[in-house]
PDB file of N, CA and C in Angstrom:
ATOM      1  N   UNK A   1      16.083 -39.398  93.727  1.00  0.00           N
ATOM      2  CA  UNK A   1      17.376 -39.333  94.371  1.00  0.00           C
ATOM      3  C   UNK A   1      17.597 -40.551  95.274  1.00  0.00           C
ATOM      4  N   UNK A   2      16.939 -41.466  95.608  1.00  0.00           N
ATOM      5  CA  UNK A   2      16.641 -42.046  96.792  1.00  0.00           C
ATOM      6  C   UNK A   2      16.804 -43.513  96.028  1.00  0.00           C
ATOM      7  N   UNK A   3      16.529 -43.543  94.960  1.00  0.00           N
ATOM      8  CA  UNK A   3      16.779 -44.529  94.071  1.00  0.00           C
ATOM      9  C   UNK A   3      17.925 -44.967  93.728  1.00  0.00           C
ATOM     10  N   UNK A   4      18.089 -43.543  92.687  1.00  0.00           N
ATOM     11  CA  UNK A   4      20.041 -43.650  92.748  1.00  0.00           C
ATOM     12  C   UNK A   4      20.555 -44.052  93.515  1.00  0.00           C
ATOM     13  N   UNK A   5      20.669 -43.180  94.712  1.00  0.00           N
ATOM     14  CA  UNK A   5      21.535 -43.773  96.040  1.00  0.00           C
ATOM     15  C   UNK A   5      21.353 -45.046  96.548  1.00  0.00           C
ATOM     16  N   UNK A   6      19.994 -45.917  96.344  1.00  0.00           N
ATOM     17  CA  UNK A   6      20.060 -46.841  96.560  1.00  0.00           C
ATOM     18  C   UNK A   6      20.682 -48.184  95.418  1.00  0.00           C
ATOM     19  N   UNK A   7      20.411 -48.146  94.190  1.00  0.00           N
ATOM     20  CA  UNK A   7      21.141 -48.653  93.440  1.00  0.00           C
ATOM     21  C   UNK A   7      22.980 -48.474  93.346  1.00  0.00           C
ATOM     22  N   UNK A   8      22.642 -46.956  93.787  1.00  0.00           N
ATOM     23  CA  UNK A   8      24.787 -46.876  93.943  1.00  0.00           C
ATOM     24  C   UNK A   8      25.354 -47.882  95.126  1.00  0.00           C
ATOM     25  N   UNK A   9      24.466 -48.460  96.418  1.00  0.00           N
ATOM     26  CA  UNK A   9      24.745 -49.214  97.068  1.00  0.00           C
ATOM     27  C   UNK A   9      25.035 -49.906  96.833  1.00  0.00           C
ATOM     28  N   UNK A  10      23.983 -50.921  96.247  1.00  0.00           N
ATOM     29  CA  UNK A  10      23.946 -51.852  95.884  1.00  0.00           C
ATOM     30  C   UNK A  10      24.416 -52.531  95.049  1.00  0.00           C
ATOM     31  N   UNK A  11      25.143 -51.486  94.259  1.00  0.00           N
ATOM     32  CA  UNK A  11      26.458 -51.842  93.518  1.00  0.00           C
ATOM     33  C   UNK A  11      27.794 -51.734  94.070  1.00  0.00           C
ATOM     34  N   UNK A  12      28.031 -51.024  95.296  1.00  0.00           N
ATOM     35  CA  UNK A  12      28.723 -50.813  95.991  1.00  0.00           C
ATOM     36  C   UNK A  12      28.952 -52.936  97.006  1.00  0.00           C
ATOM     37  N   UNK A  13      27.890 -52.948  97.185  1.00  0.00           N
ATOM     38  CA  UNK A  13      27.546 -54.217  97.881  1.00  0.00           C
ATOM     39  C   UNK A  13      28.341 -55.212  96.943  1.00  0.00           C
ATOM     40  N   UNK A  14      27.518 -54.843  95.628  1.00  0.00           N
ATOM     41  CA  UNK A  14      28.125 -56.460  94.991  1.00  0.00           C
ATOM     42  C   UNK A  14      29.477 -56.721  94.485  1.00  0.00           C
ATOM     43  N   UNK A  15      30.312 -54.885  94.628  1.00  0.00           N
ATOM     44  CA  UNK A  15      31.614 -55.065  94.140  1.00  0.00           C
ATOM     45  C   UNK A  15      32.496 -55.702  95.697  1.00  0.00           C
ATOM     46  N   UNK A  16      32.125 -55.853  96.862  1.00  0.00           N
ATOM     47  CA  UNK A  16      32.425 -55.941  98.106  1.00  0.00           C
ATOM     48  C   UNK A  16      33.173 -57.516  98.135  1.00  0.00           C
ATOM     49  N   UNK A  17      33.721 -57.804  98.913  1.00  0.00           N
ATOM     50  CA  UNK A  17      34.464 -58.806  99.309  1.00  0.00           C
ATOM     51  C   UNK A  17      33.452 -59.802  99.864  1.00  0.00           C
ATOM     52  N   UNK A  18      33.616 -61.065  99.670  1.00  0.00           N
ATOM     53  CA  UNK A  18      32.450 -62.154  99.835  1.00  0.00           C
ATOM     54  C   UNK A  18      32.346 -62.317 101.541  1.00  0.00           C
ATOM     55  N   UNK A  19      33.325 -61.591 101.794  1.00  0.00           N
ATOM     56  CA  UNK A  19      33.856 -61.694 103.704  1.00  0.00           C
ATOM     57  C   UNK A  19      33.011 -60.742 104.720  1.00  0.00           C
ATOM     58  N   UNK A  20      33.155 -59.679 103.868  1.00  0.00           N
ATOM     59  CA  UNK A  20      32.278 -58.063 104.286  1.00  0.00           C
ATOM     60  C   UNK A  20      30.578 -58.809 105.055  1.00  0.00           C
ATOM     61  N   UNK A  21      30.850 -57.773 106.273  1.00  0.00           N
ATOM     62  CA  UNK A  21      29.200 -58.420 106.733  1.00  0.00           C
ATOM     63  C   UNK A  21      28.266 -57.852 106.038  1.00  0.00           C
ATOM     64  N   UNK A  22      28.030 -56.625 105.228  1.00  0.00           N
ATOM     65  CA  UNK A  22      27.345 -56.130 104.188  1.00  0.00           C
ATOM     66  C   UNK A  22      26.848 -57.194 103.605  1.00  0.00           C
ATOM     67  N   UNK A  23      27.786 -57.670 102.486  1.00  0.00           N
ATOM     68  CA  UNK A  23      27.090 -58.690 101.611  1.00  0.00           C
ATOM     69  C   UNK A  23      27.050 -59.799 101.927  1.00  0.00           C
ATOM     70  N   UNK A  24      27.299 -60.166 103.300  1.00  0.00           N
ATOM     71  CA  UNK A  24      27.058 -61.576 103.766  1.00  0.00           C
ATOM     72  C   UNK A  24      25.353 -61.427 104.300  1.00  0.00           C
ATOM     73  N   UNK A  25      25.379 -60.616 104.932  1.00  0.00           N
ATOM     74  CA  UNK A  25      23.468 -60.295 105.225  1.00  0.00           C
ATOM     75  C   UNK A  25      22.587 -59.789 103.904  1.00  0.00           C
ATOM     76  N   UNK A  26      23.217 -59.213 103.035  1.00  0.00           N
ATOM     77  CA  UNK A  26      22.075 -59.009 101.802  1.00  0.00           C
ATOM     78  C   UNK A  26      21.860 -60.163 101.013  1.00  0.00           C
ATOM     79  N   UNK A  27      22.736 -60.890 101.355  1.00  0.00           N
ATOM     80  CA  UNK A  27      22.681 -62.472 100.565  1.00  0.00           C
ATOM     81  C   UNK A  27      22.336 -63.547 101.233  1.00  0.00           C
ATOM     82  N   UNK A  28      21.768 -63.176 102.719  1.00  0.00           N
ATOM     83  CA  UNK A  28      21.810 -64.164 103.389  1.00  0.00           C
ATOM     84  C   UNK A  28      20.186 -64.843 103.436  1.00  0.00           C
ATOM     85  N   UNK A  29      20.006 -66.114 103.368  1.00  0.00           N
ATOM     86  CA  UNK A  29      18.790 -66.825 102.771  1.00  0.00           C
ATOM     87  C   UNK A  29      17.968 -67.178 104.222  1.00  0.00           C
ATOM     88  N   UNK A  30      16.918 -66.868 104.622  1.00  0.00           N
ATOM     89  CA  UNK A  30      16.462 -67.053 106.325  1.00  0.00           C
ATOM     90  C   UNK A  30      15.534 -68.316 105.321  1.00  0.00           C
ATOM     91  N   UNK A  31      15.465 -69.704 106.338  1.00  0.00           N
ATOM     92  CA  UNK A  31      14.453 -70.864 106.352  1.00  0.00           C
ATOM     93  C   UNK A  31      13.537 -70.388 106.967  1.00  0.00           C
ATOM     94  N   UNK A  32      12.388 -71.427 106.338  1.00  0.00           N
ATOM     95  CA  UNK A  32      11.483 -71.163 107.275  1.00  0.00           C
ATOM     96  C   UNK A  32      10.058 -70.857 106.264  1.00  0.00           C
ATOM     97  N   UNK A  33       9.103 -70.440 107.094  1.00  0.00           N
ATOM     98  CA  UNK A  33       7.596 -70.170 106.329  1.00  0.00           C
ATOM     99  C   UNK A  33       7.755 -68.813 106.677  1.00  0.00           C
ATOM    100  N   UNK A  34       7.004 -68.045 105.779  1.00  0.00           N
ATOM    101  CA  UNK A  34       6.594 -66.351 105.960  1.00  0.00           C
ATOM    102  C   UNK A  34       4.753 -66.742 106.119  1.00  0.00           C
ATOM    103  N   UNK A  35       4.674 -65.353 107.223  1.00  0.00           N
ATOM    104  CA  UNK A  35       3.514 -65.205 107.808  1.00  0.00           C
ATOM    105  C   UNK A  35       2.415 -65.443 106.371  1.00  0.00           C
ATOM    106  N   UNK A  36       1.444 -65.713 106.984  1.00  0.00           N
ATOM    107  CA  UNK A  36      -0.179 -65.431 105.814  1.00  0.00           C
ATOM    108  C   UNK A  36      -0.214 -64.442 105.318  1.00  0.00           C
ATOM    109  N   UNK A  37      -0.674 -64.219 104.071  1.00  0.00           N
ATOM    110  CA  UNK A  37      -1.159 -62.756 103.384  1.00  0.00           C
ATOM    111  C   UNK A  37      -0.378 -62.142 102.051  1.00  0.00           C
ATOM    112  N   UNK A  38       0.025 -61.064 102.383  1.00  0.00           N
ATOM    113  CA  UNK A  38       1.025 -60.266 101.192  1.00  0.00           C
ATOM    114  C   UNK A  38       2.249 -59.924 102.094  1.00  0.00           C
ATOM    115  N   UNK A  39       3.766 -60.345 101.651  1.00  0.00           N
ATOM    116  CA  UNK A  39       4.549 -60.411 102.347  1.00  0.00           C
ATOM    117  C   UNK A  39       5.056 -59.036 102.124  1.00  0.00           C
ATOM    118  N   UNK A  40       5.671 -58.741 102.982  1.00  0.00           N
ATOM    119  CA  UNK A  40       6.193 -57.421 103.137  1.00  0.00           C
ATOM    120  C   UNK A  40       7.577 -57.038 102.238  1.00  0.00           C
ATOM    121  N   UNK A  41       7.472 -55.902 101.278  1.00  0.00           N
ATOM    122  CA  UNK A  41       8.322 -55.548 100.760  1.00  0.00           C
ATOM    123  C   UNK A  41       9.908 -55.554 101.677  1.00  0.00           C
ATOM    124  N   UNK A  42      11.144 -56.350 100.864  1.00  0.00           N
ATOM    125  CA  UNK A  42      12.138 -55.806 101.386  1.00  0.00           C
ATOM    126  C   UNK A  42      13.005 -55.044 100.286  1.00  0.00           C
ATOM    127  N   UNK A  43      14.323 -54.634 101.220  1.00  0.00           N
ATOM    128  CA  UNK A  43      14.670 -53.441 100.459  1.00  0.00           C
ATOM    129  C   UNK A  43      15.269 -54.191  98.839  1.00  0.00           C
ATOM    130  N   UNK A  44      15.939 -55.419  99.131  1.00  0.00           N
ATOM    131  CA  UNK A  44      16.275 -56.000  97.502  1.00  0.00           C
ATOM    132  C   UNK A  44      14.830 -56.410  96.724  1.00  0.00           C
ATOM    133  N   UNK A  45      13.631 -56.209  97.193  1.00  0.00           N
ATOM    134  CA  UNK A  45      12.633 -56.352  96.056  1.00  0.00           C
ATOM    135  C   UNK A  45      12.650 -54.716  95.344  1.00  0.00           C
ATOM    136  N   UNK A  46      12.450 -53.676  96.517  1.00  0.00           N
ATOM    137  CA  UNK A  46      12.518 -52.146  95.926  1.00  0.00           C
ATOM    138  C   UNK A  46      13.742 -52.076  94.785  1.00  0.00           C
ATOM    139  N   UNK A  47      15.065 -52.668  95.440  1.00  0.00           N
ATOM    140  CA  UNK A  47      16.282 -52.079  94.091  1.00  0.00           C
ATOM    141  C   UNK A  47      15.830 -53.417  93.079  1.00  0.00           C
ATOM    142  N   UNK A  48      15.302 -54.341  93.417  1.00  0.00           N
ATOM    143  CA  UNK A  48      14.848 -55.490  91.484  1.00  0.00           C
ATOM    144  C   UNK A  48      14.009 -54.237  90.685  1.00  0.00           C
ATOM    145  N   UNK A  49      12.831 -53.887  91.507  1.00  0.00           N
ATOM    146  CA  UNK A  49      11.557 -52.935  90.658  1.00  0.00           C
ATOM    147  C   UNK A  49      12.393 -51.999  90.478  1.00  0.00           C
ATOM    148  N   UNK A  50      13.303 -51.382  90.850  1.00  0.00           N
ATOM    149  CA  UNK A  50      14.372 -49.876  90.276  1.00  0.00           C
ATOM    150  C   UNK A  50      15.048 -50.034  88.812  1.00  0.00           C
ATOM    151  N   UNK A  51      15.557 -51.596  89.120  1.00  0.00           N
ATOM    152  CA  UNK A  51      16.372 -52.018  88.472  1.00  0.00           C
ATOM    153  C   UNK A  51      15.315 -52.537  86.553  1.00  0.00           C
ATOM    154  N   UNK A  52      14.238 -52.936  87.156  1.00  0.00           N
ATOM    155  CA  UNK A  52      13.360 -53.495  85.945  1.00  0.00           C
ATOM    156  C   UNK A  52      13.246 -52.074  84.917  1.00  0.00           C
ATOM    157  N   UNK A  53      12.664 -50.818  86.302  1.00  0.00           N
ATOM    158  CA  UNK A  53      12.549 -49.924  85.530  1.00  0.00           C
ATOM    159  C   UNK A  53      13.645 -49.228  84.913  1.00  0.00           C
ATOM    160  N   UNK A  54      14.418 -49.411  85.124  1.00  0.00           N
ATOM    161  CA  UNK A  54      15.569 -49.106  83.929  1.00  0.00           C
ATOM    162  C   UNK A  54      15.862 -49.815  82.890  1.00  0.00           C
ATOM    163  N   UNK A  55      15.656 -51.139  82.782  1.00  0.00           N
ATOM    164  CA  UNK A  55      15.188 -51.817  81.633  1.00  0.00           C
ATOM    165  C   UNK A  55      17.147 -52.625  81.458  1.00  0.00           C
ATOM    166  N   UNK A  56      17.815 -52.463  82.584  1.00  0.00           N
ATOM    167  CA  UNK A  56      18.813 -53.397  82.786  1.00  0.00           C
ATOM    168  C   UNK A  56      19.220 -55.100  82.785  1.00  0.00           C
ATOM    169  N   UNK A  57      19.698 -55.517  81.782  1.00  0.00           N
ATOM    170  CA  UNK A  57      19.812 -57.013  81.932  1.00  0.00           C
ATOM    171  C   UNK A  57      21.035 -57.095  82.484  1.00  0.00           C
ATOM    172  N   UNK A  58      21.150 -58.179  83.358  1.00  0.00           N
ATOM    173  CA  UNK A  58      22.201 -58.830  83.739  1.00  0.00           C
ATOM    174  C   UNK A  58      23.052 -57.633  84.653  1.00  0.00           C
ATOM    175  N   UNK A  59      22.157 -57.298  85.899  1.00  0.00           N
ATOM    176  CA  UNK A  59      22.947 -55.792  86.405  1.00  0.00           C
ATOM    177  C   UNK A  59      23.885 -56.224  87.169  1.00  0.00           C
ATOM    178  N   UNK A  60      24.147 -57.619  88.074  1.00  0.00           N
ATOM    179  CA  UNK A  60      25.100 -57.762  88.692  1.00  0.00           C
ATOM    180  C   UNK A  60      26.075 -57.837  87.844  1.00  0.00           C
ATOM    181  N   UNK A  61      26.625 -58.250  86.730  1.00  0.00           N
ATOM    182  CA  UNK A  61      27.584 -58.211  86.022  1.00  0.00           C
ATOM    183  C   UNK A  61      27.414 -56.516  85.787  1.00  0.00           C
ATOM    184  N   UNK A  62      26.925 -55.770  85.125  1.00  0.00           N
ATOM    185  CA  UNK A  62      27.476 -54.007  85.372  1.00  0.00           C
ATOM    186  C   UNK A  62      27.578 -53.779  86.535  1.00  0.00           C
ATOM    187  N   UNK A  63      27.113 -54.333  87.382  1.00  0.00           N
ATOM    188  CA  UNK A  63      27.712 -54.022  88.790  1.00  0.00           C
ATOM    189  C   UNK A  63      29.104 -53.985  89.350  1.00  0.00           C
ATOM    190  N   UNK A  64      29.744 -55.145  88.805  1.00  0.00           N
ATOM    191  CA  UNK A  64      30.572 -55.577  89.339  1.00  0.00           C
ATOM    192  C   UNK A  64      31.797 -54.017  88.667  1.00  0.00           C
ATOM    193  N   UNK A  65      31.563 -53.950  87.699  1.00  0.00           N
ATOM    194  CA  UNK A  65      32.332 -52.495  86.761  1.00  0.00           C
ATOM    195  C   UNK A  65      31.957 -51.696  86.363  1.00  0.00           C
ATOM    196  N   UNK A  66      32.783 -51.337  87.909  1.00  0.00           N
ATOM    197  CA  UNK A  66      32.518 -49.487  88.822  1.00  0.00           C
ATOM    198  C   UNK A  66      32.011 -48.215  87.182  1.00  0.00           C
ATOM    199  N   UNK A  67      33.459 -48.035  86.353  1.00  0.00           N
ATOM    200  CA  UNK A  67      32.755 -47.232  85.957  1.00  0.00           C
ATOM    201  C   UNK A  67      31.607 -47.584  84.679  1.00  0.00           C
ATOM    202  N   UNK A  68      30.934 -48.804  84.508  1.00  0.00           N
ATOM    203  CA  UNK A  68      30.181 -48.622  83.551  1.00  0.00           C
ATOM    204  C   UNK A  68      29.176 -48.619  84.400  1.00  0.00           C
ATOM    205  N   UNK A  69      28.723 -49.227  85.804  1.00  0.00           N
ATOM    206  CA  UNK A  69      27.556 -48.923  86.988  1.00  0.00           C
ATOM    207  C   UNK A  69      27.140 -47.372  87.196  1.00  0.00           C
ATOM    208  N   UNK A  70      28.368 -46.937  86.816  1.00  0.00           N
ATOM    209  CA  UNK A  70      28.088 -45.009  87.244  1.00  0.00           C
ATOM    210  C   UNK A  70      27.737 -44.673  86.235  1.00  0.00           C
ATOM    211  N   UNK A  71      28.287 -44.909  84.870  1.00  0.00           N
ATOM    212  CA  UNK A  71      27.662 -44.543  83.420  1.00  0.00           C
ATOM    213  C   UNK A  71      26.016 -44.942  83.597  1.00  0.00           C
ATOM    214  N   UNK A  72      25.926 -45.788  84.132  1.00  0.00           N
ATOM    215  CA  UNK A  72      24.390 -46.598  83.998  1.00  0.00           C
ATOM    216  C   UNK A  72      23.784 -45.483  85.091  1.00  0.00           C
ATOM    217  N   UNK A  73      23.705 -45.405  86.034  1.00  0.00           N
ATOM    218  CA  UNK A  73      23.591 -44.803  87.394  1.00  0.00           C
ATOM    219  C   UNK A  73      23.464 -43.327  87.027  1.00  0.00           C
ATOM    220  N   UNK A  74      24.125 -42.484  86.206  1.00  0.00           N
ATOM    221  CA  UNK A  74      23.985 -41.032  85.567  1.00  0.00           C
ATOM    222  C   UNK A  74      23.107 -40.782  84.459  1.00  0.00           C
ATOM    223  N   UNK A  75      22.962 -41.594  83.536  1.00  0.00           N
ATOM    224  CA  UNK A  75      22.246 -42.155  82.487  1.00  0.00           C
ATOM    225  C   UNK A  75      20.733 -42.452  83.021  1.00  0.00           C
ATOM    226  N   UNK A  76      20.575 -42.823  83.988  1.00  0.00           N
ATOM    227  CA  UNK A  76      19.425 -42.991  85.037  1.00  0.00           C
ATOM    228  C   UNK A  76      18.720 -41.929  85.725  1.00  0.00           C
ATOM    229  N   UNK A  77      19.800 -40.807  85.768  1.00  0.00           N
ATOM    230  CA  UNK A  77      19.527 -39.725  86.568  1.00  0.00           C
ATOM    231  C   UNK A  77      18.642 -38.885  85.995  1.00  0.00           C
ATOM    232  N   UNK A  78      18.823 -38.631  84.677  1.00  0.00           N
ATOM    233  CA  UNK A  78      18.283 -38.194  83.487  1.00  0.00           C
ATOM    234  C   UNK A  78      17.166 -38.042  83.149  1.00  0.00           C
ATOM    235  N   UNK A  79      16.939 -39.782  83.530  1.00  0.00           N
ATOM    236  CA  UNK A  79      15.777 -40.332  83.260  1.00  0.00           C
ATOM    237  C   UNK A  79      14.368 -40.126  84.336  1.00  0.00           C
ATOM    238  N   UNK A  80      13.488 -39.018  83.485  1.00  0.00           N
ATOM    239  CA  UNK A  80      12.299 -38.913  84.259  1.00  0.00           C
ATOM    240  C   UNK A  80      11.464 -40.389  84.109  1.00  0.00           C
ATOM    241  N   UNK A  81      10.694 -39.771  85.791  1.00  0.00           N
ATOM    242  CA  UNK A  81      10.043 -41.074  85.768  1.00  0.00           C
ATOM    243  C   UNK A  81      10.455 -42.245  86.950  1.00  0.00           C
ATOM    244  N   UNK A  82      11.943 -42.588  87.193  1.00  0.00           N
ATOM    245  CA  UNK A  82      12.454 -43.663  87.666  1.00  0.00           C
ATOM    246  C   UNK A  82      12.087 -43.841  88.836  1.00  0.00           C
TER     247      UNK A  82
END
């Protein structure tokens, strides 16, 4: 459930206005070095691995159209395992 809802965001995000502070911070690129070690999961690596496991190409384009994202998104629901 937690999946879904997070992929319904995130399609929610990318249908959003380029202005919206939403998708100005999920897109936003920080400079710089990351600490030593194994870097810490963020939440757009969790929805890529959601997204792999559904076996989706090219999801920002179904993203962008609402109802084939929800067809995809219900179709998902279905799906044990995700």
């Amino acid at each position: 459930m937690i999946k879904i809802s997070r992929l319904r965001w995130m399609g929610h995000v990318k249908r959003m206005n380029e202005y919206e502070i939403s998708k100005r911070i999920l897109e936003f690129k920080v400079e710089g070095k990351r600490r030593v070690g194994r870097p810490r999961l963020r939440w757009e690596d969790c929805v890529t691995n959601d997204i792999r496991k559904l076996g989706i190409k090219n999801w920002w384009i179904a993203a962008k159209d609402r109802d084939l994202w929800r067809r995809i998104l219900k179709e998902a629901e279905t799906r044990p395992g995700l």
